[in-house]
PDB file of N, CA and C in Angstrom:
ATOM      1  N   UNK A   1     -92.348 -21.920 115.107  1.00  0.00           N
ATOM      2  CA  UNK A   1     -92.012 -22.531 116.382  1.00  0.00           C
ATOM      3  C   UNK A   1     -91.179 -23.793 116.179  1.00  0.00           C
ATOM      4  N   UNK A   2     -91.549 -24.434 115.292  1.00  0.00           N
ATOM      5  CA  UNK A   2     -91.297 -26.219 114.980  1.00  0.00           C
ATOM      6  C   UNK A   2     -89.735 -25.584 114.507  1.00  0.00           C
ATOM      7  N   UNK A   3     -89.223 -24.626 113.742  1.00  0.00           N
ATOM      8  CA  UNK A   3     -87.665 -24.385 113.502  1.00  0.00           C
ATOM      9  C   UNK A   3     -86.924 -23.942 114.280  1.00  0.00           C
ATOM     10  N   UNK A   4     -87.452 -23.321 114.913  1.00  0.00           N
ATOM     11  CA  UNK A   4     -86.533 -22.263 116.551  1.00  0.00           C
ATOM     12  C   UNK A   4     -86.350 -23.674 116.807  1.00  0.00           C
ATOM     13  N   UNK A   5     -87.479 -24.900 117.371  1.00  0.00           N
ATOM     14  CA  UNK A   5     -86.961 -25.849 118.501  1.00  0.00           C
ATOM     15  C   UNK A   5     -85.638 -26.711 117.388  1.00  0.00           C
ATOM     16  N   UNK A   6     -86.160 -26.880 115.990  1.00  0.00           N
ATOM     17  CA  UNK A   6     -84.939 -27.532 115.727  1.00  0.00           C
ATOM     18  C   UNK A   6     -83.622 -26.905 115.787  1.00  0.00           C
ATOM     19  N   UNK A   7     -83.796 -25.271 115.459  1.00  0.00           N
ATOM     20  CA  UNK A   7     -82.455 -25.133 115.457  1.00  0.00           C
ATOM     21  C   UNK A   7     -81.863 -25.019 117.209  1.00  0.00           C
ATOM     22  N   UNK A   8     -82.569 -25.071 117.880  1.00  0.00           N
ATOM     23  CA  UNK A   8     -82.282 -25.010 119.106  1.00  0.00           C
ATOM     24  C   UNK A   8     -81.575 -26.203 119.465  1.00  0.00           C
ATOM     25  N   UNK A   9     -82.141 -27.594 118.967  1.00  0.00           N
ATOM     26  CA  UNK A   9     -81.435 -28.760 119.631  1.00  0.00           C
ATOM     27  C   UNK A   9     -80.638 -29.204 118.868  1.00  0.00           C
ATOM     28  N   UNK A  10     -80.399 -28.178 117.411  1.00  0.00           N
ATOM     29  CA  UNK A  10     -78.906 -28.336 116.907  1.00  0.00           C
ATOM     30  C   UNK A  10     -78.202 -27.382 117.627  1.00  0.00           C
ATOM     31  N   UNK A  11     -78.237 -26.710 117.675  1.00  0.00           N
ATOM     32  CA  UNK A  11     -77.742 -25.768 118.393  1.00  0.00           C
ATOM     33  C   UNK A  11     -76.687 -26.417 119.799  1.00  0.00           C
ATOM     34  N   UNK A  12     -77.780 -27.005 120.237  1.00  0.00           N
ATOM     35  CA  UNK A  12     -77.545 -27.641 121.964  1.00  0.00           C
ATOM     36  C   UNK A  12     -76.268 -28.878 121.479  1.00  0.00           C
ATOM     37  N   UNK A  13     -76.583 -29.673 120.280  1.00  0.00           N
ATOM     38  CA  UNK A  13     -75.968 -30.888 119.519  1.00  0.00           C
ATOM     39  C   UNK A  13     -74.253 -30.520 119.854  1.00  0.00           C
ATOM     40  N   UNK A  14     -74.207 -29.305 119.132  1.00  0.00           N
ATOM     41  CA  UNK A  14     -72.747 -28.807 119.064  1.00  0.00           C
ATOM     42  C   UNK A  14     -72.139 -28.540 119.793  1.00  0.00           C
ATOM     43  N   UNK A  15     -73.049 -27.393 120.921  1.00  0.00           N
ATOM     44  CA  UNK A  15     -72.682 -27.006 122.435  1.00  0.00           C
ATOM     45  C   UNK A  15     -71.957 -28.332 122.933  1.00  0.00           C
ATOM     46  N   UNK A  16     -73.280 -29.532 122.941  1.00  0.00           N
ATOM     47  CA  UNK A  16     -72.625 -30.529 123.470  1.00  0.00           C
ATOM     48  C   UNK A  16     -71.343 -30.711 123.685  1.00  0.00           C
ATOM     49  N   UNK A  17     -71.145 -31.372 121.639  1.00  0.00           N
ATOM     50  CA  UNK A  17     -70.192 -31.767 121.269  1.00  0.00           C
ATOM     51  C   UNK A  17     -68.655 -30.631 121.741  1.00  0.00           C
ATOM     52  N   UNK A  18     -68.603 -29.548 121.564  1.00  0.00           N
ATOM     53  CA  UNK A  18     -67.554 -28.392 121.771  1.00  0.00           C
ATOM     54  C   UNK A  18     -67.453 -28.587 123.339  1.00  0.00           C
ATOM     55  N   UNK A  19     -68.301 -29.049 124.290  1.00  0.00           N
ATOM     56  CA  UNK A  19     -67.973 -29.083 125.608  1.00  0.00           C
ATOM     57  C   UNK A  19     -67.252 -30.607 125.844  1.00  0.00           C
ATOM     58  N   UNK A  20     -67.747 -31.978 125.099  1.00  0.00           N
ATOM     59  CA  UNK A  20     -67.087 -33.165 125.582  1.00  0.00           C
ATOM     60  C   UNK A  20     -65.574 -33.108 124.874  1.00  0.00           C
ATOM     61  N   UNK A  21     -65.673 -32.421 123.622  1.00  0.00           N
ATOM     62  CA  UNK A  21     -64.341 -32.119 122.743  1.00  0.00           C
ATOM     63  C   UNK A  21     -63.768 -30.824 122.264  1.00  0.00           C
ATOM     64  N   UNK A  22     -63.463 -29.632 123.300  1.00  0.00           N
ATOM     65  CA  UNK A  22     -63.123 -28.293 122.650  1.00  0.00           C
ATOM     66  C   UNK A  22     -61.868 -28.314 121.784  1.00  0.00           C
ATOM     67  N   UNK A  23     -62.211 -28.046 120.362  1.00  0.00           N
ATOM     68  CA  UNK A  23     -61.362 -28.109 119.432  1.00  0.00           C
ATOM     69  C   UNK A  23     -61.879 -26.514 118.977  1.00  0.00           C
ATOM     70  N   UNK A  24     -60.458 -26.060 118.097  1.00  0.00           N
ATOM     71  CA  UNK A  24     -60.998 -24.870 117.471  1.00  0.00           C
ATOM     72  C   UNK A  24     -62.477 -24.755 116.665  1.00  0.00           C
ATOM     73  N   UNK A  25     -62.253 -25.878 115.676  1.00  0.00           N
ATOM     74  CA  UNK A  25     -63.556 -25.795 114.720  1.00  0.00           C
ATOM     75  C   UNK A  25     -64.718 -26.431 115.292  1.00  0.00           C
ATOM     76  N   UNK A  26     -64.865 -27.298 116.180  1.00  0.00           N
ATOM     77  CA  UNK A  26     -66.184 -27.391 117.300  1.00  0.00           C
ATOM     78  C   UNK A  26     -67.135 -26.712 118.006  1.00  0.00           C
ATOM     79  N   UNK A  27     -65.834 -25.882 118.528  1.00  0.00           N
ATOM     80  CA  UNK A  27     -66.010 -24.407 119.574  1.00  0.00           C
ATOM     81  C   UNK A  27     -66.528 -23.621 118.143  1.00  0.00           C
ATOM     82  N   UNK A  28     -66.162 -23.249 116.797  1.00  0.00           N
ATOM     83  CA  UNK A  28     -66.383 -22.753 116.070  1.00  0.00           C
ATOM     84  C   UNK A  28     -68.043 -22.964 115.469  1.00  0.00           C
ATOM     85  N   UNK A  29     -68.262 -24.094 115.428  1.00  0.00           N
ATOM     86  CA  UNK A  29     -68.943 -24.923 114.586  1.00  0.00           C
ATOM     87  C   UNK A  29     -70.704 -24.435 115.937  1.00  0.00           C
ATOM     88  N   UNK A  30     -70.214 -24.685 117.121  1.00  0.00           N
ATOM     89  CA  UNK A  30     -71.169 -24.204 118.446  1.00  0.00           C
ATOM     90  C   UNK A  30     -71.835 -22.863 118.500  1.00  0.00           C
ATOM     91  N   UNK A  31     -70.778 -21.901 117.905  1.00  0.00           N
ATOM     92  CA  UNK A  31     -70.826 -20.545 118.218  1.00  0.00           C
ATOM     93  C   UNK A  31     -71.712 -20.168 116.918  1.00  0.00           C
ATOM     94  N   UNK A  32     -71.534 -21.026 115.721  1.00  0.00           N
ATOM     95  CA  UNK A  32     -72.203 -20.275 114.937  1.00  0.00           C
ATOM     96  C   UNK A  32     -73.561 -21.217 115.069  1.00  0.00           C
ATOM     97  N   UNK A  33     -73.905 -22.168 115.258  1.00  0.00           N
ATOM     98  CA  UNK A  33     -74.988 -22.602 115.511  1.00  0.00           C
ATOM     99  C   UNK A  33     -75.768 -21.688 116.725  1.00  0.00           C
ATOM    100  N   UNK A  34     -75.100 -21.708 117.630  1.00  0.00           N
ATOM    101  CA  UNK A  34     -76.331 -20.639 118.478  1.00  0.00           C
ATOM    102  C   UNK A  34     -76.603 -19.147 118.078  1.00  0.00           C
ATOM    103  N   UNK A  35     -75.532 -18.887 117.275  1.00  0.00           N
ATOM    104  CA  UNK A  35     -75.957 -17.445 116.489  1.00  0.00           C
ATOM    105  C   UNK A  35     -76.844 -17.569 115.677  1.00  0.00           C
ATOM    106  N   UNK A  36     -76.935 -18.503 114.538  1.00  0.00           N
ATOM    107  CA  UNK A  36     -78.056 -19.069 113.990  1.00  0.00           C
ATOM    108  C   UNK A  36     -79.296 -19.424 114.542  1.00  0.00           C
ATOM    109  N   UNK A  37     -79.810 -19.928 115.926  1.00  0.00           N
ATOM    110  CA  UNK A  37     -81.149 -20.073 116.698  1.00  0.00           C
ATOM    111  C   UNK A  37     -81.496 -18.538 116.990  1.00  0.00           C
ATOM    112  N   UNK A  38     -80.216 -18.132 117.709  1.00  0.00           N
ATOM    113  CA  UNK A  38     -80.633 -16.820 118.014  1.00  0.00           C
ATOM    114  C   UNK A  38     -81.401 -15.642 117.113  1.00  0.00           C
ATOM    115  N   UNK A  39     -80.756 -15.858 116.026  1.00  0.00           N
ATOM    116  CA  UNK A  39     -80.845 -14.475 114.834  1.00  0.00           C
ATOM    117  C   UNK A  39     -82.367 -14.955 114.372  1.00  0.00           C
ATOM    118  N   UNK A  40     -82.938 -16.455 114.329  1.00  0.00           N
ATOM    119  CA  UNK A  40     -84.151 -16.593 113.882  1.00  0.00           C
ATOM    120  C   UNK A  40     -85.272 -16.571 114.849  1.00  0.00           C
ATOM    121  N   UNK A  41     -84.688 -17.012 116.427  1.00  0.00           N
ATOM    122  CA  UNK A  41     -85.842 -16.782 117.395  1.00  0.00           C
ATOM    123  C   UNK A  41     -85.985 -15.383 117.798  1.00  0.00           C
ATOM    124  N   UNK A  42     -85.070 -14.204 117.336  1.00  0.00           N
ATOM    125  CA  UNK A  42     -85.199 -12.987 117.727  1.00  0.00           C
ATOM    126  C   UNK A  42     -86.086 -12.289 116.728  1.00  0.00           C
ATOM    127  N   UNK A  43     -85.953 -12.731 115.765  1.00  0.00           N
ATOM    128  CA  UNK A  43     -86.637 -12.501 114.436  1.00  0.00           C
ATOM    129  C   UNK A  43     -88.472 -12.881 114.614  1.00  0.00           C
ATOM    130  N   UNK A  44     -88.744 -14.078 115.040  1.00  0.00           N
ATOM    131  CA  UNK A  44     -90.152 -14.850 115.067  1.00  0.00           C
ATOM    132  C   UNK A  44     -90.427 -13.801 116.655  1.00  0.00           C
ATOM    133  N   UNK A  45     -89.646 -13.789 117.808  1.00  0.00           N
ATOM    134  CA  UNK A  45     -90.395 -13.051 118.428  1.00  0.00           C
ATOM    135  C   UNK A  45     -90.545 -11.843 118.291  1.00  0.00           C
ATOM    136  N   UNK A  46     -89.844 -10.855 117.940  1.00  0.00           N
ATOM    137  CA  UNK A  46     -89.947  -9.453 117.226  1.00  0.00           C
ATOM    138  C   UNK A  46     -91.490  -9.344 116.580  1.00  0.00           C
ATOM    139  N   UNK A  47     -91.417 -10.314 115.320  1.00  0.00           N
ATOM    140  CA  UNK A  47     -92.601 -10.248 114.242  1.00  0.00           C
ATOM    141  C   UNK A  47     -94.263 -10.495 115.395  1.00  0.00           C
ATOM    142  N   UNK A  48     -93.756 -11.671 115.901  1.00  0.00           N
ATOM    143  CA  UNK A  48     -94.788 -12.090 116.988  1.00  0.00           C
ATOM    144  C   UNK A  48     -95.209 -11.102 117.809  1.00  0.00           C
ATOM    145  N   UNK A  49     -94.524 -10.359 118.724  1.00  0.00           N
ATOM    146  CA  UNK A  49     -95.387  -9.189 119.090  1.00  0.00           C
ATOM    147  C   UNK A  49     -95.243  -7.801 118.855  1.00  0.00           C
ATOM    148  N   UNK A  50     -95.157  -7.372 117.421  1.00  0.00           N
ATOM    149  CA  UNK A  50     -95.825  -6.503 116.723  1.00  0.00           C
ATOM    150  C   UNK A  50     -96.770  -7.637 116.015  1.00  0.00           C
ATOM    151  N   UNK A  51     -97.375  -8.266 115.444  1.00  0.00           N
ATOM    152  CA  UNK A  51     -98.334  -8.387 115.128  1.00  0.00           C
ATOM    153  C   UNK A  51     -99.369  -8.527 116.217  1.00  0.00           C
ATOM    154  N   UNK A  52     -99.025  -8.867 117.208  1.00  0.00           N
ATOM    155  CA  UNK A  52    -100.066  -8.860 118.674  1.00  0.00           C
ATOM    156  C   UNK A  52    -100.473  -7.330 118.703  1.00  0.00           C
ATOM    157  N   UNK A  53     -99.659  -6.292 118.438  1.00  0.00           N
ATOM    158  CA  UNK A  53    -100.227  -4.768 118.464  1.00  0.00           C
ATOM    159  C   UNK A  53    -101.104  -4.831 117.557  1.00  0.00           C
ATOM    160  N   UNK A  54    -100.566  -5.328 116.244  1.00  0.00           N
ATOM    161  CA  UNK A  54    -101.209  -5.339 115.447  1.00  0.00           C
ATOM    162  C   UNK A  54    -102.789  -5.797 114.991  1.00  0.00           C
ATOM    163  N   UNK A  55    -103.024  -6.776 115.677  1.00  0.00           N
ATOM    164  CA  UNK A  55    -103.935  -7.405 116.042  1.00  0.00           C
ATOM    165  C   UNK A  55    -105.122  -6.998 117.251  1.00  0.00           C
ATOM    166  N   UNK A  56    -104.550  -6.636 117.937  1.00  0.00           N
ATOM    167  CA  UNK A  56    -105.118  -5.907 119.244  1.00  0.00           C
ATOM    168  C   UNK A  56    -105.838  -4.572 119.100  1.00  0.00           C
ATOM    169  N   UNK A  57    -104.661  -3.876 118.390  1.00  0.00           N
ATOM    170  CA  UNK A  57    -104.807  -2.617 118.738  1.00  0.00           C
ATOM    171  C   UNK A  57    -104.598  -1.809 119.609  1.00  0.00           C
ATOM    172  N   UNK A  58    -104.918  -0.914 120.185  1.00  0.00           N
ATOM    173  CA  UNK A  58    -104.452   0.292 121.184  1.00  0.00           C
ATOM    174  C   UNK A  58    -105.144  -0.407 122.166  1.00  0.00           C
ATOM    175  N   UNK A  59    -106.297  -1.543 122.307  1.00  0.00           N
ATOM    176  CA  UNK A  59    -106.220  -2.031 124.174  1.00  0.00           C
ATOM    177  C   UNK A  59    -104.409  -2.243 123.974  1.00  0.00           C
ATOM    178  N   UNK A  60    -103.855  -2.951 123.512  1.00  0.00           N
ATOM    179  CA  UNK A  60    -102.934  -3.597 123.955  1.00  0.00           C
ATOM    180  C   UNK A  60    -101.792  -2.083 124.947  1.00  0.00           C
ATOM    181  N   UNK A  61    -102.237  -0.815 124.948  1.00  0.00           N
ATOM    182  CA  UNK A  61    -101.254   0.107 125.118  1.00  0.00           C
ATOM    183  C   UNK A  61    -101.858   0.299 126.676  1.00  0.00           C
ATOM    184  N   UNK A  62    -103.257  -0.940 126.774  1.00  0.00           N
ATOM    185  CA  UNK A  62    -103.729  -0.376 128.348  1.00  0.00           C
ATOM    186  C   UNK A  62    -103.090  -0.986 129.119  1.00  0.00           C
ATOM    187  N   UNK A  63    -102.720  -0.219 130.774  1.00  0.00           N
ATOM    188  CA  UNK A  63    -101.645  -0.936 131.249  1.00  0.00           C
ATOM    189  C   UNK A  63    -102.869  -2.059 132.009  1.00  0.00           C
ATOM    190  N   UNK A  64    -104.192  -2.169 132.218  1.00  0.00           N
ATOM    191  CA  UNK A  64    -104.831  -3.177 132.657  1.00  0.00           C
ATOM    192  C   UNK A  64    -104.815  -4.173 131.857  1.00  0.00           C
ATOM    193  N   UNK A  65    -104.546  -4.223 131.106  1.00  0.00           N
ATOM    194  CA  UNK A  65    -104.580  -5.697 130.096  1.00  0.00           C
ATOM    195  C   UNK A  65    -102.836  -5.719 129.809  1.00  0.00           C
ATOM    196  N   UNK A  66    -102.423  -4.989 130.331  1.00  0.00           N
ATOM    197  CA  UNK A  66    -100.849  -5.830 130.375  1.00  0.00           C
ATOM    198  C   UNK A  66    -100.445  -6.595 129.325  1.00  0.00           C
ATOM    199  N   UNK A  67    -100.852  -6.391 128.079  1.00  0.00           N
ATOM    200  CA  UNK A  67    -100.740  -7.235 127.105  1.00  0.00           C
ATOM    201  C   UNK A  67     -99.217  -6.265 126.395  1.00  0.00           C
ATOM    202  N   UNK A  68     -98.220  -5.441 126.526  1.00  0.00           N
ATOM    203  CA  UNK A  68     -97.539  -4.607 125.866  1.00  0.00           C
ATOM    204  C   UNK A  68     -96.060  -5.448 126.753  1.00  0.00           C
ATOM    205  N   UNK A  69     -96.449  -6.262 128.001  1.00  0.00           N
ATOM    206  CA  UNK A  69     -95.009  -6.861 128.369  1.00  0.00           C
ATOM    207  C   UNK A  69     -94.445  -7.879 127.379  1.00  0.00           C
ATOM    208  N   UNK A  70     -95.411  -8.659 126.670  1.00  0.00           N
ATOM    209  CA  UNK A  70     -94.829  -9.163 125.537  1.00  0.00           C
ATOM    210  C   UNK A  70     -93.732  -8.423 125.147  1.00  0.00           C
ATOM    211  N   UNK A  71     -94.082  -7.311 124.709  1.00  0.00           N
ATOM    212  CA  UNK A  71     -93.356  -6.784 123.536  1.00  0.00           C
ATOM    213  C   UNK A  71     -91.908  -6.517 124.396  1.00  0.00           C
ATOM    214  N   UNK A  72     -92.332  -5.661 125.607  1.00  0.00           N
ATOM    215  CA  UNK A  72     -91.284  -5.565 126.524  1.00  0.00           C
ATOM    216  C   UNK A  72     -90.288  -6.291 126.916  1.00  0.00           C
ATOM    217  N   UNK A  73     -91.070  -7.733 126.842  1.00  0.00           N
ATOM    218  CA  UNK A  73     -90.167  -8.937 127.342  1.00  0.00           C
ATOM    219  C   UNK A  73     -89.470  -9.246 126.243  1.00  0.00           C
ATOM    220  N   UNK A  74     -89.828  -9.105 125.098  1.00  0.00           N
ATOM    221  CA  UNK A  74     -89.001  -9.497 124.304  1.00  0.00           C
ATOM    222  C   UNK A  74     -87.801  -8.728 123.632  1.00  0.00           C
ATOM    223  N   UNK A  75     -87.945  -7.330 123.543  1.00  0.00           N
ATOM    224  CA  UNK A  75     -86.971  -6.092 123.351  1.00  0.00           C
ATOM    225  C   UNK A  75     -86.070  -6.451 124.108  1.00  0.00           C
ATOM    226  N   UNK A  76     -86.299  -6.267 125.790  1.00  0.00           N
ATOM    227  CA  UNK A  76     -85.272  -6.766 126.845  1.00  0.00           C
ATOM    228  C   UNK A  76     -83.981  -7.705 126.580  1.00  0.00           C
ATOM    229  N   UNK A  77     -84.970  -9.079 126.220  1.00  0.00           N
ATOM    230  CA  UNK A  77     -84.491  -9.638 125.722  1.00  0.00           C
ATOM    231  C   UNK A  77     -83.531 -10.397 124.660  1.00  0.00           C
ATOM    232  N   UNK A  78     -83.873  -9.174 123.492  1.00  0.00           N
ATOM    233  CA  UNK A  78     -82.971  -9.542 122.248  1.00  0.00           C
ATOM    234  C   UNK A  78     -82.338  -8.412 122.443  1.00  0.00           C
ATOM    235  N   UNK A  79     -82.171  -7.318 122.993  1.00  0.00           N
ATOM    236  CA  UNK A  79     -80.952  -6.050 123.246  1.00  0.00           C
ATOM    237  C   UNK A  79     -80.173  -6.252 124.441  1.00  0.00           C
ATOM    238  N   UNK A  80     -80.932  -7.351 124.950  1.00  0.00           N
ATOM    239  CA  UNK A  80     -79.437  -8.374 126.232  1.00  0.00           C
ATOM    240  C   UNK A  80     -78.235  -8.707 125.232  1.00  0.00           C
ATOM    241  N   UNK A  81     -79.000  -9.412 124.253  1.00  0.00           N
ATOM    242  CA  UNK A  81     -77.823 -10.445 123.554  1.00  0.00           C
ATOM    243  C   UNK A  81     -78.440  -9.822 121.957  1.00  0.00           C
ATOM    244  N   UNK A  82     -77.581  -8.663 121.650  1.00  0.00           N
ATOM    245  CA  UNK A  82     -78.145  -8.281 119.916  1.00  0.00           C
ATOM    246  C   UNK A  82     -77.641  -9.387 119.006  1.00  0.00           C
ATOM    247  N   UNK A  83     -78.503  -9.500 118.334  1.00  0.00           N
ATOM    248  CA  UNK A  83     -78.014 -10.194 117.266  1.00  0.00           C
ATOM    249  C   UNK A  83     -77.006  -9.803 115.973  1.00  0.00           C
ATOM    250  N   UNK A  84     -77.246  -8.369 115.853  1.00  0.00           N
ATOM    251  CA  UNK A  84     -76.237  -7.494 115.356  1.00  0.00           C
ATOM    252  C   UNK A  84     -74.721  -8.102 115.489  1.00  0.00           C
ATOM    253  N   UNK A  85     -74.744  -8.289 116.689  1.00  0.00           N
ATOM    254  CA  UNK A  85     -72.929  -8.593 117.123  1.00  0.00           C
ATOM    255  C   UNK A  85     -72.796 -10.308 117.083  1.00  0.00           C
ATOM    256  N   UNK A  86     -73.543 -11.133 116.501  1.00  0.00           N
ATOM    257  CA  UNK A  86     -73.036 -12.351 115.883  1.00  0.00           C
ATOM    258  C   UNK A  86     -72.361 -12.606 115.105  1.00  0.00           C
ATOM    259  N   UNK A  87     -72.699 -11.618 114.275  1.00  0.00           N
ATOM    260  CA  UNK A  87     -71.501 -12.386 112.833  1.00  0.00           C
ATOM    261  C   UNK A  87     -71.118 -10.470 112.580  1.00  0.00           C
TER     262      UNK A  87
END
């Protein structure tokens, strides 16, 4: 958790910077920093809920314990924006 947020507010650092000053290597320097948060927070949540299956077990497949939108929410989520197509 404690590295997603850092690379996140480096991440944000550059954004900044590439928005008060768009230069090629800024804009450059932005793009690969949020590919970098991305590729590791897609990674920690992936692992994160399969080990919640993992952990759980088959309640987690009951739809009364609703515990499988994790996983849902997060698939959704990282096949919005694959990480595949960063670099």
């Amino acid at each position: 958790m404690h590295a997603a947020q850092a690379l996140l507010q480096r991440a944000g650092g550059f954004v900044d910077e590439a928005v008060r000053a768009p230069t090629d290597r800024s804009v450059a320097e932005a793009s690969v920093a949020v590919a970098k948060a991305n590729m590791l927070t897609t990674n920690i949540a992936l692992e994160a809920s399969s080990v919640l299956f993992e952990l759980v077990g088959k309640r987690t497949t009951f739809t009364d314990q609703n515990v499988d939108r994790h996983w849902r929410n997060t698939r959704v989520h990282t096949l919005h924006d694959p990480v595949r197509l960063n670099f």
